[in-house]
C-alpha atoms as a PDB file:
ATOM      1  CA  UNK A   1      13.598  -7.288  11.897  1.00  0.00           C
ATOM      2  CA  UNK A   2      11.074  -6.355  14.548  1.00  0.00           C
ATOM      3  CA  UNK A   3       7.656  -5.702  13.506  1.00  0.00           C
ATOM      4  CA  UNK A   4       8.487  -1.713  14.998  1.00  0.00           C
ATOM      5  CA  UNK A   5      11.771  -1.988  12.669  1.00  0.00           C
ATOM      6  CA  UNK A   6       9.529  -3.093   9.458  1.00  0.00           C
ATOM      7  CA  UNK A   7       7.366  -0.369  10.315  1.00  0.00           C
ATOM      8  CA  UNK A   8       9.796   2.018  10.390  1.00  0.00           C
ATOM      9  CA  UNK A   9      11.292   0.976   7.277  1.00  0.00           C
ATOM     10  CA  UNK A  10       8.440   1.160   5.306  1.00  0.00           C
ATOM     11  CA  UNK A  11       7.409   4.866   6.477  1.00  0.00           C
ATOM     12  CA  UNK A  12      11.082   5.900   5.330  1.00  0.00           C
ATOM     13  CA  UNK A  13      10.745   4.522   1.810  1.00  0.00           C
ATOM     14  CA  UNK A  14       7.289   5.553   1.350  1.00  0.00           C
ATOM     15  CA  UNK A  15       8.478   9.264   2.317  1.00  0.00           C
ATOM     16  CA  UNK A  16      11.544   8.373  -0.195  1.00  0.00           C
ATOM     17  CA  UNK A  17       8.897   7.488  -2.839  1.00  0.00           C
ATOM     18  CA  UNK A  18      11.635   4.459  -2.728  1.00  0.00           C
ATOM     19  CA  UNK A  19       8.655   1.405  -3.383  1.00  0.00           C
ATOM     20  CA  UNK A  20      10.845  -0.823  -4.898  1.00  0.00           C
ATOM     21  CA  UNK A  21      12.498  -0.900  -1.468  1.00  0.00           C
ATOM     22  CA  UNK A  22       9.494  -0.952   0.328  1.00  0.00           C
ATOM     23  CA  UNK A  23       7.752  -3.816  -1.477  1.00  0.00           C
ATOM     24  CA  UNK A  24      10.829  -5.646  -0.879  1.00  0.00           C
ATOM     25  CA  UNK A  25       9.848  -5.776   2.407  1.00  0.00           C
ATOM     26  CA  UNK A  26       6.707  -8.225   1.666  1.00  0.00           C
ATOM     27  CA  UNK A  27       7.231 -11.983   2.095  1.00  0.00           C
ATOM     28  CA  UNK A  28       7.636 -14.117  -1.071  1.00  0.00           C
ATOM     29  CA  UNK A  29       4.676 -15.758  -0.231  1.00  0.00           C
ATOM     30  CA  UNK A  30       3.112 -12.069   0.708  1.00  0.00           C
ATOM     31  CA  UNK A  31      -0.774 -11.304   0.509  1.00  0.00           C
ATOM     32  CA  UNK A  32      -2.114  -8.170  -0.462  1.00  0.00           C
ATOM     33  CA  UNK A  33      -6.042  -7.255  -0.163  1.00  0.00           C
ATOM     34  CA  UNK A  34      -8.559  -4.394  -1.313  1.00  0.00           C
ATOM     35  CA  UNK A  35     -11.659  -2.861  -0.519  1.00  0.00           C
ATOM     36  CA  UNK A  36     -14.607  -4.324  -2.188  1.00  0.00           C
ATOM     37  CA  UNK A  37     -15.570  -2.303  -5.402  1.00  0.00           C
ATOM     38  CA  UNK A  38     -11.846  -0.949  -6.914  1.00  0.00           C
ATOM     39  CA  UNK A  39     -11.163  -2.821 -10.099  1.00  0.00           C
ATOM     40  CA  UNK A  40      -8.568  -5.477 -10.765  1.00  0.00           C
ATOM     41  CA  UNK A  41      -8.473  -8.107  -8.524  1.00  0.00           C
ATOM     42  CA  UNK A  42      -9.057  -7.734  -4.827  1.00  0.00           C
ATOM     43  CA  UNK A  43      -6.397 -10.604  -3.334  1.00  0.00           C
ATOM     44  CA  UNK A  44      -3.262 -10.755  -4.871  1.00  0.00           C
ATOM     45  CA  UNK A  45      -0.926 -13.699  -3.391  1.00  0.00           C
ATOM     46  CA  UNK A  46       2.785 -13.139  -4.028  1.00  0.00           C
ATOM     47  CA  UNK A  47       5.426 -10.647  -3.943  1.00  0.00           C
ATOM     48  CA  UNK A  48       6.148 -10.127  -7.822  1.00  0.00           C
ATOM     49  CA  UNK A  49       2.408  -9.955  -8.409  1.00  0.00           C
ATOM     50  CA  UNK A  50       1.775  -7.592  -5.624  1.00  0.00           C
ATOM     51  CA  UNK A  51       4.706  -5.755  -6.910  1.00  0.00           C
ATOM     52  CA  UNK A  52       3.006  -5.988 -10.433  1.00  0.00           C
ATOM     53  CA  UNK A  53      -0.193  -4.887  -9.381  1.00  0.00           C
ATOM     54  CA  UNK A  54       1.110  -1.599  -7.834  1.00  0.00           C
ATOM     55  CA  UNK A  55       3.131  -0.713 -10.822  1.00  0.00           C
ATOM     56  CA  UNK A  56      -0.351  -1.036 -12.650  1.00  0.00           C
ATOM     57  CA  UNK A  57      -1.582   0.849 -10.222  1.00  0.00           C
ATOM     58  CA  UNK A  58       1.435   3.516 -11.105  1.00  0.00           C
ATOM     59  CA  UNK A  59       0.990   3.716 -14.913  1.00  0.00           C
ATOM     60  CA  UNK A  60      -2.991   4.315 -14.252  1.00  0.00           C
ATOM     61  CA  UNK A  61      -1.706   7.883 -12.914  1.00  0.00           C
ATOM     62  CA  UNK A  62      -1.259  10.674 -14.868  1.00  0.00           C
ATOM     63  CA  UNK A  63      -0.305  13.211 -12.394  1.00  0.00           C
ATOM     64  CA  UNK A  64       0.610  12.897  -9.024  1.00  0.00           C
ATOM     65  CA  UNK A  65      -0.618  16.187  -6.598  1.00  0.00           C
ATOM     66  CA  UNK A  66      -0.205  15.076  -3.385  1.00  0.00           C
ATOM     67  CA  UNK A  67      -0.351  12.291  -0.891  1.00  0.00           C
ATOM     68  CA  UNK A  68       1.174  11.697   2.965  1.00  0.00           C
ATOM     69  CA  UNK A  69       2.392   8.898   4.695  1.00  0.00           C
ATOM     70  CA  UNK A  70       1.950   9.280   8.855  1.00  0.00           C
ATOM     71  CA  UNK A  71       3.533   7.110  11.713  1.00  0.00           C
ATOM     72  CA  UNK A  72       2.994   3.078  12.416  1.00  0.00           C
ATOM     73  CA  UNK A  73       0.962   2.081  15.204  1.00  0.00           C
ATOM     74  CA  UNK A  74       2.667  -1.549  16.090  1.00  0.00           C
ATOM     75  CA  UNK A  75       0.983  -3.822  18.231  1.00  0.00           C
ATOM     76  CA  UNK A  76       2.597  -7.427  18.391  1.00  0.00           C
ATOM     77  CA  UNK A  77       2.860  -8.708  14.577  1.00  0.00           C
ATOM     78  CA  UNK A  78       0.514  -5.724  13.367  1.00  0.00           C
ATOM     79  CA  UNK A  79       0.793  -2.470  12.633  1.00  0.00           C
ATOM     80  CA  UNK A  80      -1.369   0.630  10.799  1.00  0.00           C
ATOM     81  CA  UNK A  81      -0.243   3.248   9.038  1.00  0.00           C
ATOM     82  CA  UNK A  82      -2.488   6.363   8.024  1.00  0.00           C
ATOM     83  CA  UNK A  83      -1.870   7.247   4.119  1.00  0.00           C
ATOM     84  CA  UNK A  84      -3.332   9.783   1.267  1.00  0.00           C
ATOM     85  CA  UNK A  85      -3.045  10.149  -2.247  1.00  0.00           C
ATOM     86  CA  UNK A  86      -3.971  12.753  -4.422  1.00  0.00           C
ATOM     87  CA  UNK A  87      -3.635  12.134  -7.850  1.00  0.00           C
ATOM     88  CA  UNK A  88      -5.027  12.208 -11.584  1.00  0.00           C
ATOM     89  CA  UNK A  89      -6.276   9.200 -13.104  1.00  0.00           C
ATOM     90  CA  UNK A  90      -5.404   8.377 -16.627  1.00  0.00           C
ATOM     91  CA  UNK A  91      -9.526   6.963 -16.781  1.00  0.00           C
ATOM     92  CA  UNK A  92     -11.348   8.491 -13.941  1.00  0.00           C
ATOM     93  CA  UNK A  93      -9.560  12.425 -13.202  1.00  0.00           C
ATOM     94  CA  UNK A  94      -8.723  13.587 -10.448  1.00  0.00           C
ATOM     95  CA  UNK A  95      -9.353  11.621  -6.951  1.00  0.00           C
ATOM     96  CA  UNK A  96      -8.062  12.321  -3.437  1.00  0.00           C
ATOM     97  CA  UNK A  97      -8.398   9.880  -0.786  1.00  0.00           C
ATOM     98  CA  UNK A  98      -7.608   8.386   2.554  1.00  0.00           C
ATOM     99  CA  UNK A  99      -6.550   5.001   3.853  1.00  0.00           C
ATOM    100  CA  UNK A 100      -5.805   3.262   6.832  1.00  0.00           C
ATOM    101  CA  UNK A 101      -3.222   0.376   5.536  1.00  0.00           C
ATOM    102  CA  UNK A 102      -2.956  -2.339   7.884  1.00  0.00           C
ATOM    103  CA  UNK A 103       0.357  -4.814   7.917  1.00  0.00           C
ATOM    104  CA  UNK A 104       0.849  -8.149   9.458  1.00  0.00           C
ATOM    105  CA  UNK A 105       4.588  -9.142   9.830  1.00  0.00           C
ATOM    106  CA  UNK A 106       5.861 -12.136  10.018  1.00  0.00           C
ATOM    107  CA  UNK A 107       9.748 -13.571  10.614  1.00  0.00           C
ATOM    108  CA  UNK A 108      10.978 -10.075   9.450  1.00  0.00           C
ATOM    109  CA  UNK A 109       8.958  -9.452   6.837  1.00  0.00           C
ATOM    110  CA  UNK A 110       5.337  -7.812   5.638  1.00  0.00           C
ATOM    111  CA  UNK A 111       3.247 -11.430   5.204  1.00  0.00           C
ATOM    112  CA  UNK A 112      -0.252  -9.647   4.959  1.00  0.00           C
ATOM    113  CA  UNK A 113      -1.440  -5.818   4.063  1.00  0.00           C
ATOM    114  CA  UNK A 114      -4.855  -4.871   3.718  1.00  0.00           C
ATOM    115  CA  UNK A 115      -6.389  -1.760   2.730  1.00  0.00           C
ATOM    116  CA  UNK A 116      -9.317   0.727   4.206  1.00  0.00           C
ATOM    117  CA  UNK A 117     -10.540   3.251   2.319  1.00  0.00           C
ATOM    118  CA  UNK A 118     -14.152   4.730   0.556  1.00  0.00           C
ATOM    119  CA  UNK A 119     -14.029   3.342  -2.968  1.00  0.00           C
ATOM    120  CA  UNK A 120     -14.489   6.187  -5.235  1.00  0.00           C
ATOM    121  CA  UNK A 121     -16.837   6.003  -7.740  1.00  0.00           C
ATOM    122  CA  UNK A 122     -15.526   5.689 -10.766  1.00  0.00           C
ATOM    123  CA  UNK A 123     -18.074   6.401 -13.473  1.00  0.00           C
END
């Protein structure tokens, strides 16, 4: 797939709340890194454990109000998508929040996101 095509791909599962799909679109050998300040671990190397660490991510909600996924901007091997979530936290209540999520792709599939976003506090 083209990096436009991988792009595309992953806007349609996210707006299918399909992320099985979409994480199935990362590499084997995938990277995935956060903002300075969330807790866990802020570079996770592999598929699974990238897949692992957002199903973590999953059970830490209890309710989910809201959240938006807009359109890729692709240029060459990159491309940025603009997402929110709004959502209650089993530990830390309700948080809403914007990111900019930015994707390298490589031989058809997502080799590198990284994230951009305000850490929240979470006190």
């Amino acid at each position: 797939m083209t990096t436009q095509e991988v792009a595309n791909q992953l806007v349609t599962y996210c707006k299918e709340n399909n992320y099985k799909a979409a994480y199935d679109l990362y590499a084997d050998d995938a990277v995935s890194i956060e903002m300075e300040g969330v807790p866990g671990e802020k570079v996770t190397k592999g598929k699974e454990n990238i897949w692992n660490a957002y199903l973590q991510w999953a059970e830490s909600i209890e309710e989910m109000h809201g959240g938006s996924v807009g359109e890729a901007v692709v240029a060459a091997n990159h491309f940025v998508l603009p997402m929110s979530v709004d959502a209650t936290f089993k530990e830390h209540g309700r948080m809403a929040f914007d990111e900019l999520c930015m994707y390298q792709v490589e031989n058809g599939k997502i080799k590198k996101a990284q994230f951009f976003y305000e850490v929240p506090s979470m006190e």
